[in-house]
N, C-alpha and C. Protein backbone atom coordinates (compact mmCIF):
# COMPACT_ATOMS: atom_id res chain seq x y z
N UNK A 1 108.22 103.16 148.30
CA UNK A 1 107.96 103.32 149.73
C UNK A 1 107.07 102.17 150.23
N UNK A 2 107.33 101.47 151.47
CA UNK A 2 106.64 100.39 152.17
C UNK A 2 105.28 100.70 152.19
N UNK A 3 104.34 100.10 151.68
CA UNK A 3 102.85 99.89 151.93
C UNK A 3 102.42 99.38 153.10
N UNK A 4 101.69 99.64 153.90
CA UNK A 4 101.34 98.90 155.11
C UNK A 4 99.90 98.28 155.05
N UNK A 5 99.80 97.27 155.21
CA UNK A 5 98.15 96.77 154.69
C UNK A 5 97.52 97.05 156.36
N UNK A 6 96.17 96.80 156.20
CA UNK A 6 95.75 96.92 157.64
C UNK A 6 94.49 96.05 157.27
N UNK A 7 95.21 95.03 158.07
CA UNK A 7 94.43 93.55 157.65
C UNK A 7 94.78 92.26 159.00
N UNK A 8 94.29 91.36 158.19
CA UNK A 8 94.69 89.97 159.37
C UNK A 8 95.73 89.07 158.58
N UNK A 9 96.52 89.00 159.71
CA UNK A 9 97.56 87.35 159.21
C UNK A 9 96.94 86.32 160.19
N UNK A 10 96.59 85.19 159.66
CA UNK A 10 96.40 83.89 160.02
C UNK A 10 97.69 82.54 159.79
N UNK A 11 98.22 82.37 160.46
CA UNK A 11 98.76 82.54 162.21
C UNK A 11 99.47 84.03 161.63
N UNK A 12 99.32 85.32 163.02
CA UNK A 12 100.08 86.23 163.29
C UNK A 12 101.72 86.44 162.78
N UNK A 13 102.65 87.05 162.67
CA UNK A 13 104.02 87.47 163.00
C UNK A 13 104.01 86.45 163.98
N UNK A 14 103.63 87.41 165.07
CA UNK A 14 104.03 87.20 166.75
C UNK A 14 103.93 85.61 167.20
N UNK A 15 102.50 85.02 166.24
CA UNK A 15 102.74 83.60 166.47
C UNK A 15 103.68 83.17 166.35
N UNK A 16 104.03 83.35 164.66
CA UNK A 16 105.02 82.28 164.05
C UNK A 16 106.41 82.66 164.66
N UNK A 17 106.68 83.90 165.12
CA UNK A 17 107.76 84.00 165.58
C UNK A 17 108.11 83.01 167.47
N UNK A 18 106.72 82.98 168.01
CA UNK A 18 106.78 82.86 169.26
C UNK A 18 106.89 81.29 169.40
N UNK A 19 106.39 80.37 167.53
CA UNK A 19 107.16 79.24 167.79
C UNK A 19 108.60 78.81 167.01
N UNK A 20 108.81 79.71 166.67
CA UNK A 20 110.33 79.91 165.64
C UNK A 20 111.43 80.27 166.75
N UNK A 21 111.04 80.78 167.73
CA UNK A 21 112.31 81.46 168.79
C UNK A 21 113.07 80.32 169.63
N UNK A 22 111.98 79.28 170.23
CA UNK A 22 112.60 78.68 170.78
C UNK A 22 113.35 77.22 170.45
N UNK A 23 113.30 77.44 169.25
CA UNK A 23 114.25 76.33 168.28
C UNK A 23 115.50 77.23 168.48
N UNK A 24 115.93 77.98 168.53
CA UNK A 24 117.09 79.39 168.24
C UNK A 24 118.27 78.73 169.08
N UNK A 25 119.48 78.39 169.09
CA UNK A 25 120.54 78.38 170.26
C UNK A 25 120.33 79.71 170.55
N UNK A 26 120.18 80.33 170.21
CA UNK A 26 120.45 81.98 171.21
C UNK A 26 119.22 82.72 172.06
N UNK A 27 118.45 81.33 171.90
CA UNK A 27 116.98 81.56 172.48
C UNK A 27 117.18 81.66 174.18
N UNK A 28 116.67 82.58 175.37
CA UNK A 28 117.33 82.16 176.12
C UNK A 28 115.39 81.44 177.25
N UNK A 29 115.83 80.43 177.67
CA UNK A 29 114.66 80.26 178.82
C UNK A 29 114.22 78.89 178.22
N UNK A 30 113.21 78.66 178.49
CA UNK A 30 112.23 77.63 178.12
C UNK A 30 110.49 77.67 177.70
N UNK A 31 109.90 76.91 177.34
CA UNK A 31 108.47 77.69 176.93
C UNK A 31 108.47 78.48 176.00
N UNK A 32 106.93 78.31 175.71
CA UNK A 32 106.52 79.36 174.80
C UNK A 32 106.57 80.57 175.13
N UNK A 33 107.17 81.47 174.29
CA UNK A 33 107.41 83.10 174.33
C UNK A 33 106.02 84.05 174.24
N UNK A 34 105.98 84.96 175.15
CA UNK A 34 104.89 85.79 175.32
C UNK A 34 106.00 87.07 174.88
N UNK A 35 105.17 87.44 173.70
CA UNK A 35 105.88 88.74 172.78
C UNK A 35 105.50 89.87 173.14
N UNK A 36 105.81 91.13 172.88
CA UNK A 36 105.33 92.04 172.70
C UNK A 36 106.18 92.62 171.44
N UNK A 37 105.71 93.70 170.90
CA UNK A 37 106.76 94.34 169.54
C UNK A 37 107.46 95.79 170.56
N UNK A 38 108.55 95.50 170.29
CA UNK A 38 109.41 97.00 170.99
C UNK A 38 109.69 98.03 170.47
N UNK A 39 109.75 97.73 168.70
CA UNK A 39 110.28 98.45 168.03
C UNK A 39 110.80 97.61 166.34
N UNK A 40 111.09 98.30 165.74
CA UNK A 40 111.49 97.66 164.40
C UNK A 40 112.00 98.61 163.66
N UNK A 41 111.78 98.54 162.15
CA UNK A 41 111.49 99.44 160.77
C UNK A 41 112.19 98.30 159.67
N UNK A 42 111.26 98.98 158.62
CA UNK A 42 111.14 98.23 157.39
C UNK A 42 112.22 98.84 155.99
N UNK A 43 112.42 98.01 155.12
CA UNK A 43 113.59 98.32 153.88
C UNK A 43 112.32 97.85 152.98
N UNK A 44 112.31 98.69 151.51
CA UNK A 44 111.70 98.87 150.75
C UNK A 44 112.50 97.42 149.70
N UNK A 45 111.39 96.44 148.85
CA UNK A 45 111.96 95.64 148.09
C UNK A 45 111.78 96.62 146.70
N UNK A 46 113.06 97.26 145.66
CA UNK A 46 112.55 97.85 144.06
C UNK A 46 111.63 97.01 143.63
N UNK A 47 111.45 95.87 143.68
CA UNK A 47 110.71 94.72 142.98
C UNK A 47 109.46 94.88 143.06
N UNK A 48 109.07 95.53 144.56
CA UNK A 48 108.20 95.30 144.99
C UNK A 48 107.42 94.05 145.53
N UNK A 49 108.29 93.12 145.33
CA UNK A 49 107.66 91.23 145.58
C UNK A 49 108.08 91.05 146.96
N UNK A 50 108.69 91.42 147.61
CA UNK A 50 109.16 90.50 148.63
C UNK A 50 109.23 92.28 150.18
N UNK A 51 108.52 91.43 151.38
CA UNK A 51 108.67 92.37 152.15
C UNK A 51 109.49 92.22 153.44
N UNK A 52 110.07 93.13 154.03
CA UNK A 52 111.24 93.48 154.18
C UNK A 52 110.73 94.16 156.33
N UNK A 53 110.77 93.57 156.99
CA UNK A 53 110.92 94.01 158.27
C UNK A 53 111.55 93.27 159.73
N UNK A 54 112.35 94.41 160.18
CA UNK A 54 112.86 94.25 161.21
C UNK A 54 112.37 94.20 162.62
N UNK A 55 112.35 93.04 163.28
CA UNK A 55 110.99 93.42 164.90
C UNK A 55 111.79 93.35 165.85
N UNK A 56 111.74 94.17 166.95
CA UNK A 56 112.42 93.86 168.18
C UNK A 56 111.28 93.47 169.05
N UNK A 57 111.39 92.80 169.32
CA UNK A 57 110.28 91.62 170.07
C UNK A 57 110.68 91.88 171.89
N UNK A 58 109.96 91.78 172.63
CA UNK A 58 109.77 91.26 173.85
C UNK A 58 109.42 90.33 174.67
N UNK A 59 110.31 89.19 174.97
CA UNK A 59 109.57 87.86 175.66
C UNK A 59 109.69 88.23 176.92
N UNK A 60 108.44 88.33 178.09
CA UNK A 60 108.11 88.43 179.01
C UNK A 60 107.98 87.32 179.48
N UNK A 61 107.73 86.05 178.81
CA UNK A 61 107.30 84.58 179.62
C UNK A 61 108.52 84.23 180.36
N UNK A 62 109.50 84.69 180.10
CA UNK A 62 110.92 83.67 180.93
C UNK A 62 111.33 84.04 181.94
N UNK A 63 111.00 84.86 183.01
CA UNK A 63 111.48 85.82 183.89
C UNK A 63 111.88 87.26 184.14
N UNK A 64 112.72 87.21 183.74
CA UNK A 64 113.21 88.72 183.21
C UNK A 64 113.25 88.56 181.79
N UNK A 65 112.24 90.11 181.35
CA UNK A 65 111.87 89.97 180.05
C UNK A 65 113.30 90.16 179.64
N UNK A 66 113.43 89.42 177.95
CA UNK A 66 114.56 89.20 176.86
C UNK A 66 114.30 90.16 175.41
N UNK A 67 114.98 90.90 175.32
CA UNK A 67 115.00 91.25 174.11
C UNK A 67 115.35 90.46 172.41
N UNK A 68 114.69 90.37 171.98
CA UNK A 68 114.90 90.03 170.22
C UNK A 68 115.35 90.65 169.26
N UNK A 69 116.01 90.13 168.25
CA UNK A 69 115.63 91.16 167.38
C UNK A 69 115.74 89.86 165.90
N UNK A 70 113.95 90.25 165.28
CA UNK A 70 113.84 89.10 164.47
C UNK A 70 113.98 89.54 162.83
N UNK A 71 114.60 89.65 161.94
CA UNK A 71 114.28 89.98 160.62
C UNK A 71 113.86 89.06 159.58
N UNK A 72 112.54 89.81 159.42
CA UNK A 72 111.51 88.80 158.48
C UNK A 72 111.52 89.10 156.94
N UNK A 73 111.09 88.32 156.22
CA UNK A 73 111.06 88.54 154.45
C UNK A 73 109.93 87.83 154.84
N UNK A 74 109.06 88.67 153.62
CA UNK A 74 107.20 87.76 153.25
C UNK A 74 107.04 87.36 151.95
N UNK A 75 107.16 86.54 151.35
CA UNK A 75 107.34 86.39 149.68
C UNK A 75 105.80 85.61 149.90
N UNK A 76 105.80 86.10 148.76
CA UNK A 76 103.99 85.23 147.95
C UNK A 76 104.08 83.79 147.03
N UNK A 77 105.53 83.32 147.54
CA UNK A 77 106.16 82.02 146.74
C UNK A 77 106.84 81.45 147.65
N UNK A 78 107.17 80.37 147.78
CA UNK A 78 108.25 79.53 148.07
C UNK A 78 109.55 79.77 147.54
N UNK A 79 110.86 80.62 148.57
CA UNK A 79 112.31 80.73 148.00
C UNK A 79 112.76 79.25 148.32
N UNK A 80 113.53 79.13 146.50
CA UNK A 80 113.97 78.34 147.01
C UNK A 80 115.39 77.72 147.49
N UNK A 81 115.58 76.69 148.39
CA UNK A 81 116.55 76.25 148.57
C UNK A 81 116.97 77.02 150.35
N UNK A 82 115.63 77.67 150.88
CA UNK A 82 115.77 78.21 152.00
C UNK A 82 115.09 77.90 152.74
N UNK A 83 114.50 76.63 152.88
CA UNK A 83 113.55 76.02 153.70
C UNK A 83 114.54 75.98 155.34
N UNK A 84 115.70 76.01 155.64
CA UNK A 84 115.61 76.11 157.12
C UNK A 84 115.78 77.46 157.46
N UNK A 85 115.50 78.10 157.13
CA UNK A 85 115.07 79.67 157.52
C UNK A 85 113.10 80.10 157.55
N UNK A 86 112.59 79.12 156.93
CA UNK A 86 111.18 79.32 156.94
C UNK A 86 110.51 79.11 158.26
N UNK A 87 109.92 80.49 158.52
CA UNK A 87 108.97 80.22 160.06
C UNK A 87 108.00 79.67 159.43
N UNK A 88 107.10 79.96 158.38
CA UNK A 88 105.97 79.13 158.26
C UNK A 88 105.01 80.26 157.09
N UNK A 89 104.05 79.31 157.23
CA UNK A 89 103.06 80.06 156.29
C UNK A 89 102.18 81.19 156.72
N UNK A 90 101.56 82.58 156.50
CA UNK A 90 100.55 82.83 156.89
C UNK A 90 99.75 83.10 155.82
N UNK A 91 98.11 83.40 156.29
CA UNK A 91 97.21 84.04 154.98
C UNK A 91 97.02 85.43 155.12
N UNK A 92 97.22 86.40 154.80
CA UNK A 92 97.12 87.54 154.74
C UNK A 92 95.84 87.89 154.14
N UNK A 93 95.34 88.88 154.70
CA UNK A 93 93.84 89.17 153.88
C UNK A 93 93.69 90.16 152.57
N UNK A 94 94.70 90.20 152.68
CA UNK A 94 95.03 91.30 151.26
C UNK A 94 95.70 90.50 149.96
N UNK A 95 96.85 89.86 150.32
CA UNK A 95 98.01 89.65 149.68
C UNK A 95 97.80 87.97 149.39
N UNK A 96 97.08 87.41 150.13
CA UNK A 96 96.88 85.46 150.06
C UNK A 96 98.26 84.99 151.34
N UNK A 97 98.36 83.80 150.78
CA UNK A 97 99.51 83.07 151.20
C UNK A 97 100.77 84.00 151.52
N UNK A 98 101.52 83.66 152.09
CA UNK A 98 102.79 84.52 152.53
C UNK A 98 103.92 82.85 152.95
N UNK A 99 104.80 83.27 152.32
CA UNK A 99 106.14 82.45 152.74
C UNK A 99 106.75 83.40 153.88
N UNK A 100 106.70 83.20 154.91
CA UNK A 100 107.85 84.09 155.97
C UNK A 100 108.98 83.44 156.61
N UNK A 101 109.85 84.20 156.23
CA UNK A 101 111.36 83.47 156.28
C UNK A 101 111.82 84.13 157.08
N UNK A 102 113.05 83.63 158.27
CA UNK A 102 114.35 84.58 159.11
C UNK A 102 114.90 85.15 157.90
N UNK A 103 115.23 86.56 157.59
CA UNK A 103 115.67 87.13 156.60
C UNK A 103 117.15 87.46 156.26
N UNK A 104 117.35 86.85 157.05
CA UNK A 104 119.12 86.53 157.03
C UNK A 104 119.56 85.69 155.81
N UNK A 105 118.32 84.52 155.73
CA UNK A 105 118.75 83.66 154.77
C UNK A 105 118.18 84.22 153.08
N UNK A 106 117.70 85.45 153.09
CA UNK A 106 116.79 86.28 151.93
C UNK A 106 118.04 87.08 151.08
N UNK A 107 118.18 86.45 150.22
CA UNK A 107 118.95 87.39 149.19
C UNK A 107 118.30 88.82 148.65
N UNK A 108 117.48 88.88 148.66
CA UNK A 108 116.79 90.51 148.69
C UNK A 108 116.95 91.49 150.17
N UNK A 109 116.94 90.15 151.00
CA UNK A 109 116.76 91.23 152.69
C UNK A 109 118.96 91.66 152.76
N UNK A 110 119.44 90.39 151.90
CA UNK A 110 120.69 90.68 151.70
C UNK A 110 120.86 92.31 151.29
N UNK A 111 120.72 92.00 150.07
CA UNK A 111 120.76 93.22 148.85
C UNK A 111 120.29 94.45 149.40
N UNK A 112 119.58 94.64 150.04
CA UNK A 112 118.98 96.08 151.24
C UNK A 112 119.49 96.22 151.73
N UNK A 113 120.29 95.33 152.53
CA UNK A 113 120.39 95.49 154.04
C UNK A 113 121.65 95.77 153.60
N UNK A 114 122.76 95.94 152.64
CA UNK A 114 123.69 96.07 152.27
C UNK A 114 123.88 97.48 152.07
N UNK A 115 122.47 97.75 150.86
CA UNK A 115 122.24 99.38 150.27
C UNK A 115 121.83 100.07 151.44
N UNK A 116 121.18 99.99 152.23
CA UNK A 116 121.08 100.61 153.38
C UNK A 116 122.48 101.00 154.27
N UNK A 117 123.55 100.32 154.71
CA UNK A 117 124.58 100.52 154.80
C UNK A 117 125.54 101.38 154.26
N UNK A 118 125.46 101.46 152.60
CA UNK A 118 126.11 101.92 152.01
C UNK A 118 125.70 103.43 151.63
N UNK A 119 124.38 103.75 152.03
CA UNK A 119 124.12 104.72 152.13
C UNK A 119 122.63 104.77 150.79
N UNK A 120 122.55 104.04 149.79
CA UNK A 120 121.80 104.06 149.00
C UNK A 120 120.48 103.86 149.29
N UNK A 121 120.08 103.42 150.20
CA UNK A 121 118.18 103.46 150.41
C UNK A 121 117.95 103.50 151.58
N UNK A 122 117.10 104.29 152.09
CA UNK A 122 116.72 104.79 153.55
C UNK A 122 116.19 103.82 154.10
N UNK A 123 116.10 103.64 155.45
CA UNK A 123 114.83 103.03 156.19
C UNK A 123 113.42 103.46 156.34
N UNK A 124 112.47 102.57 156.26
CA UNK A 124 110.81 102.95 156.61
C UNK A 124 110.73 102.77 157.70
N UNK A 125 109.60 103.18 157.78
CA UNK A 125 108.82 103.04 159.14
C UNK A 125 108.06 101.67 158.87
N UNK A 126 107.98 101.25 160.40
CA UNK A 126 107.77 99.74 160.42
C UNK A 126 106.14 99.90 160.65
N UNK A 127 105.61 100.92 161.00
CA UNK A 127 103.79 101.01 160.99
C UNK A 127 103.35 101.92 160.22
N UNK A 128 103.87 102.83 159.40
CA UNK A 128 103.14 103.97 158.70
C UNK A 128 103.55 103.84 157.46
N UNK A 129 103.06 104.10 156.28
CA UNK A 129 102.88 103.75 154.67
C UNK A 129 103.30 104.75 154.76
N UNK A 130 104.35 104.45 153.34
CA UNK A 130 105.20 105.77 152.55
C UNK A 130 105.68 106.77 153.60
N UNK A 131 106.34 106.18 155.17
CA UNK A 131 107.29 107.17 155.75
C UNK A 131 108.55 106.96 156.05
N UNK A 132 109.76 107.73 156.02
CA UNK A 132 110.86 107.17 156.48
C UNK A 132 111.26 107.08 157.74
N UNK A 133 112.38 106.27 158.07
CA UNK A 133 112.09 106.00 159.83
C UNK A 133 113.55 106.44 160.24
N UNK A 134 113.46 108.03 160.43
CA UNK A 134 114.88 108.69 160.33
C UNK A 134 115.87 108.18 162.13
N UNK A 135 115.07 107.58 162.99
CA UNK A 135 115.58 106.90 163.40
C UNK A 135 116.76 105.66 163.27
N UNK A 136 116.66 105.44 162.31
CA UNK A 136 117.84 104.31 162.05
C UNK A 136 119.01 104.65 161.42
N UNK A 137 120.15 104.70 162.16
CA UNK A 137 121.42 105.39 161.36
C UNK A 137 122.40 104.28 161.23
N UNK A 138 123.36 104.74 159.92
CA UNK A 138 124.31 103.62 159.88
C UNK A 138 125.27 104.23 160.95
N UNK A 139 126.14 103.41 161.25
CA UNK A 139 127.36 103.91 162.05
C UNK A 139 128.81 103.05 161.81
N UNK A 140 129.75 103.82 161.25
CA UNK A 140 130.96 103.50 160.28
C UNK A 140 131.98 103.03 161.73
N UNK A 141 132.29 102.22 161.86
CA UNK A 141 133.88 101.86 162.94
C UNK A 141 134.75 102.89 162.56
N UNK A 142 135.44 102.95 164.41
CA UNK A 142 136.37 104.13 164.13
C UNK A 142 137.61 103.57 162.76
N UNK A 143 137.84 102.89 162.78
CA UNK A 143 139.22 102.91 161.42
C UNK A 143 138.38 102.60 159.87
N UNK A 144 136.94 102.89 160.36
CA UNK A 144 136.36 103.06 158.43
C UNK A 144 136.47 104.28 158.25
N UNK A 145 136.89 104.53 156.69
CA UNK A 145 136.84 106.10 156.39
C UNK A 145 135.83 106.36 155.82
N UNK A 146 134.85 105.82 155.64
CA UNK A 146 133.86 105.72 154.77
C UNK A 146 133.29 105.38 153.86
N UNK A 147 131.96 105.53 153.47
CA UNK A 147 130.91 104.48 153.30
C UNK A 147 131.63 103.72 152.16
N UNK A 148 132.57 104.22 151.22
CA UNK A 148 133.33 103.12 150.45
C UNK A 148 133.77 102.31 151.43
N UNK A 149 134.57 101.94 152.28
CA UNK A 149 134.84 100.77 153.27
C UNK A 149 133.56 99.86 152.99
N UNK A 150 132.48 99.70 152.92
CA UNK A 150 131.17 98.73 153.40
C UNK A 150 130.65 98.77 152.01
N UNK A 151 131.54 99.36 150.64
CA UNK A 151 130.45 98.73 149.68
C UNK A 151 131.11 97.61 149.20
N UNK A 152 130.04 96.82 148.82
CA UNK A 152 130.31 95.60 147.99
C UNK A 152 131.47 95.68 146.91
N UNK A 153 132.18 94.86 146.07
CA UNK A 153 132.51 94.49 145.21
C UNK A 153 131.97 94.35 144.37
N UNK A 154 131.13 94.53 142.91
CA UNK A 154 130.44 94.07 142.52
C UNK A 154 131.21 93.33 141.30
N UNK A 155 132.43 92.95 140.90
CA UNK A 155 133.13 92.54 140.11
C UNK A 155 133.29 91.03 140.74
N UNK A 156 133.26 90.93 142.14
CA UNK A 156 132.90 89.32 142.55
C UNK A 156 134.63 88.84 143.17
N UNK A 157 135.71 90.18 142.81
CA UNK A 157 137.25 89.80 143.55
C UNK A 157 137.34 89.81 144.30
N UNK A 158 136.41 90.77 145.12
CA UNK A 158 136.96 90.61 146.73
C UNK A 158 135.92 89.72 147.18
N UNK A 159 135.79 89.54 148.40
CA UNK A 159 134.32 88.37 149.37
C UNK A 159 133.83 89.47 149.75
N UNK A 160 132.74 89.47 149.87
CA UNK A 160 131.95 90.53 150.19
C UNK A 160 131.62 90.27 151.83
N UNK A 161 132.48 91.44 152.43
CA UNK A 161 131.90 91.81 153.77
C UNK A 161 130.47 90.64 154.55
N UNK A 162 130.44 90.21 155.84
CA UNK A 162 129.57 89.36 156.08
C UNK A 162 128.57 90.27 156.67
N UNK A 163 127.61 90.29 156.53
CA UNK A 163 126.11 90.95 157.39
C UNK A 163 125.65 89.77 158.90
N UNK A 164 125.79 90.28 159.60
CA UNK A 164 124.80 89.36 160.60
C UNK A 164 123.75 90.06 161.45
N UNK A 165 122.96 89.46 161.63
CA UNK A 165 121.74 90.08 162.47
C UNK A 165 122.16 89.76 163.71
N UNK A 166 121.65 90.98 164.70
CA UNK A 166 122.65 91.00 166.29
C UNK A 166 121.07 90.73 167.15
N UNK A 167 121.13 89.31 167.21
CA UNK A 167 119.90 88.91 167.48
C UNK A 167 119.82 88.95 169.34
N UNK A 168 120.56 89.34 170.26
CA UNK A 168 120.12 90.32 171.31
C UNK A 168 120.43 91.09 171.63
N UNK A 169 119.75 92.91 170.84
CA UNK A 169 120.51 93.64 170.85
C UNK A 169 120.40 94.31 172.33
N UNK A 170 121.66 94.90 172.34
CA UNK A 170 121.68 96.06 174.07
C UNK A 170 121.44 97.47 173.68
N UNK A 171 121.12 97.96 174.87
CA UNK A 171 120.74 99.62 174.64
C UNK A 171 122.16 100.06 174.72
N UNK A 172 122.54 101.17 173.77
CA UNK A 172 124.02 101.65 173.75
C UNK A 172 124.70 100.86 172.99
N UNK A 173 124.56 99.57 172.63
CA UNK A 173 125.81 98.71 171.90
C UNK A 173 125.91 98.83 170.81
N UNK A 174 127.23 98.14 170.16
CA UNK A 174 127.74 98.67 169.16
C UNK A 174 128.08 97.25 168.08
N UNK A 175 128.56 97.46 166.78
CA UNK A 175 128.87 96.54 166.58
C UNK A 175 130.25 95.76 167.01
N UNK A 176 130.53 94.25 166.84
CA UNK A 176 131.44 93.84 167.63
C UNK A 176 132.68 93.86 166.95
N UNK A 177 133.92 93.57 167.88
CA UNK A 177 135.14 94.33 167.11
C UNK A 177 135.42 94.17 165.59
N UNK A 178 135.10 93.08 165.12
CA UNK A 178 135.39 92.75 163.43
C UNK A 178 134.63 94.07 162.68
N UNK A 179 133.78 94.48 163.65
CA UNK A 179 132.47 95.24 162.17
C UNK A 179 133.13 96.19 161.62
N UNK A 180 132.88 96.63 160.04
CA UNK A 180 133.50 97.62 159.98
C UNK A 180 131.91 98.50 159.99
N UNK A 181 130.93 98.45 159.85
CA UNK A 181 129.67 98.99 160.28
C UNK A 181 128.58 98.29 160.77
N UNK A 182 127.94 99.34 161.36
CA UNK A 182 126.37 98.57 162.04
C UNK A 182 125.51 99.39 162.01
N UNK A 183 123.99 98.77 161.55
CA UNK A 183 122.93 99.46 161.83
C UNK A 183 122.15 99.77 163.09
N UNK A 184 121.82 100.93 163.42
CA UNK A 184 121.13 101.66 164.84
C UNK A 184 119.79 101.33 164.79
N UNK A 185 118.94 100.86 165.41
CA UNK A 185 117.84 101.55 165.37
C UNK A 185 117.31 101.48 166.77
N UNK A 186 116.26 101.73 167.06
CA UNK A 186 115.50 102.43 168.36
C UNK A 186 114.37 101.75 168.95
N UNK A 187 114.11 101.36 170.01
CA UNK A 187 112.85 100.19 170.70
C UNK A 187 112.60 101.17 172.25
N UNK A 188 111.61 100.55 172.43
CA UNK A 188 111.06 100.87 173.74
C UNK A 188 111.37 99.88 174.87
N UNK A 189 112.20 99.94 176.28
CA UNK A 189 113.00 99.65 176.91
C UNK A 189 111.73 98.72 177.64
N UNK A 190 111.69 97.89 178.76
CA UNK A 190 110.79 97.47 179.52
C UNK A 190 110.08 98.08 180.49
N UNK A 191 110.64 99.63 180.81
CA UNK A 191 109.96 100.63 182.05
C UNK A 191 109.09 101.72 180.63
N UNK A 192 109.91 101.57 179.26
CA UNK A 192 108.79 102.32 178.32
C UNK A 192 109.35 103.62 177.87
N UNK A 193 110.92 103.58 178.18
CA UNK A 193 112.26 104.57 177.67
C UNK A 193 112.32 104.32 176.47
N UNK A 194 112.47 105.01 175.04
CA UNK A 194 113.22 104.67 174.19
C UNK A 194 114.63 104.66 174.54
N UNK A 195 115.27 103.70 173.49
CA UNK A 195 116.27 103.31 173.85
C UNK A 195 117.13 102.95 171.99
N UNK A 196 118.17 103.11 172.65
CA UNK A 196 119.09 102.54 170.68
C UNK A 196 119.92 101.86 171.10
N UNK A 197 120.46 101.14 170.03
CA UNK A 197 121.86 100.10 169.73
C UNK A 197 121.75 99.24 168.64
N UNK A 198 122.81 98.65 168.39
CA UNK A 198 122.97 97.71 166.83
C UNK A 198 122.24 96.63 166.95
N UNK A 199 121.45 96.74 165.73
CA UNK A 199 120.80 95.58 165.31
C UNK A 199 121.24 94.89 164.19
N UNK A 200 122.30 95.36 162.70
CA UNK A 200 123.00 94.41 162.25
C UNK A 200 124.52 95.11 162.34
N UNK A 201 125.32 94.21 162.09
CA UNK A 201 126.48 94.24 161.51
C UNK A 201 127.01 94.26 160.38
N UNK A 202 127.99 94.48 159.72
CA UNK A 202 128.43 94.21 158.58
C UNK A 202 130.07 93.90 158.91
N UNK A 203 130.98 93.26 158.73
CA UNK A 203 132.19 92.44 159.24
C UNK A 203 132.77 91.65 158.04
């Protein structure tokens, strides 16, 4: 179960993300991003080495606020061979150094984000230690019959299904026509509604 430290990062998440966004093609506006967190939840690493969270972010600086949705990995090493996915370094006051990566490019945030789909490991909660965040549901396309459709191969014959992160998600949306599943989860709207829709895919 996710540990939650309650400590300082030097530079923040919210920093490194607020100068990581606007490198993004899918970034929309100009300037530096004024964040807020909307919502998230976290996937447990077995390893225990590498941490695992999902943020739905709020940029208010561009006009009409924009929704995010950023997935981070924190390793205590340098992965390698994934340096253009690295937001940057922080120091954590617990843990030291932190590598924080877009977790798209994380073969562990892979490997979860897969078992999570398939039904094998729940979601956490993105602020509370050792809880689950029964908010987040998978949701199968109408012509999947189930959760066999979305598991891997592990014999390496077939290509394994693509994952993408649905980096602006909408309230109500779904995954897009290829998916054969997508993950749900739940944020707080800009008037302060919760609200749901897909945040990854699997295709």
């Amino acid at each position: 179960m996710s540990v939650i430290h309650e400590t300082t990062m030097v530079p923040t998440k919210r920093e490194l993300m607020a100068g990581w966004l606007p490198k993004q093609d899918w970034f929309e506006g100009g300037g530096t991003p004024v964040l807020s967190v909307a919502g998230g939840f976290r996937l447990d690493d077995p390893a225990g080495e590498v941490g695992l969270e999902m943020i739905l972010v709020r940029d208010s600086g561009q006009g009409n606020p924009v929704l995010y949705h950023v997935s981070l990995s924190y390793r205590g090493a340098e992965l390698a061979g994934a340096e253009e996915y690295l937001l940057g370094t922080s120091e954590h006051g617990v843990l030291g150094t932190r590598w924080i990566y877009d977790a798209a490019g994380d073969p562990v945030w892979q490997r979860q984000m897969r078992a999570l789909i398939s039904g094998e490991v729940p979601a956490q909660h993105q602020n509370d230690s050792n809880a689950l965040d029964a908010t987040v549901a998978v949701v199968l396309a109408p012509q999947a019959d189930g959760p066999g459709d979305v598991q891997t191969d592990v014999r390496g014959e077939v290509p394994q299904p693509a994952l993408a992160v649905i980096r602006r998600p909408e309230a109500g949306g779904s995954g897009s026509g290829g998916a054969c599943a997508w993950v749900n989860a739940s944020w707080a709207d800009a008037e302060g509604n919760i609200v749901a829709g897909a945040v990854v895919e699997l295709s």
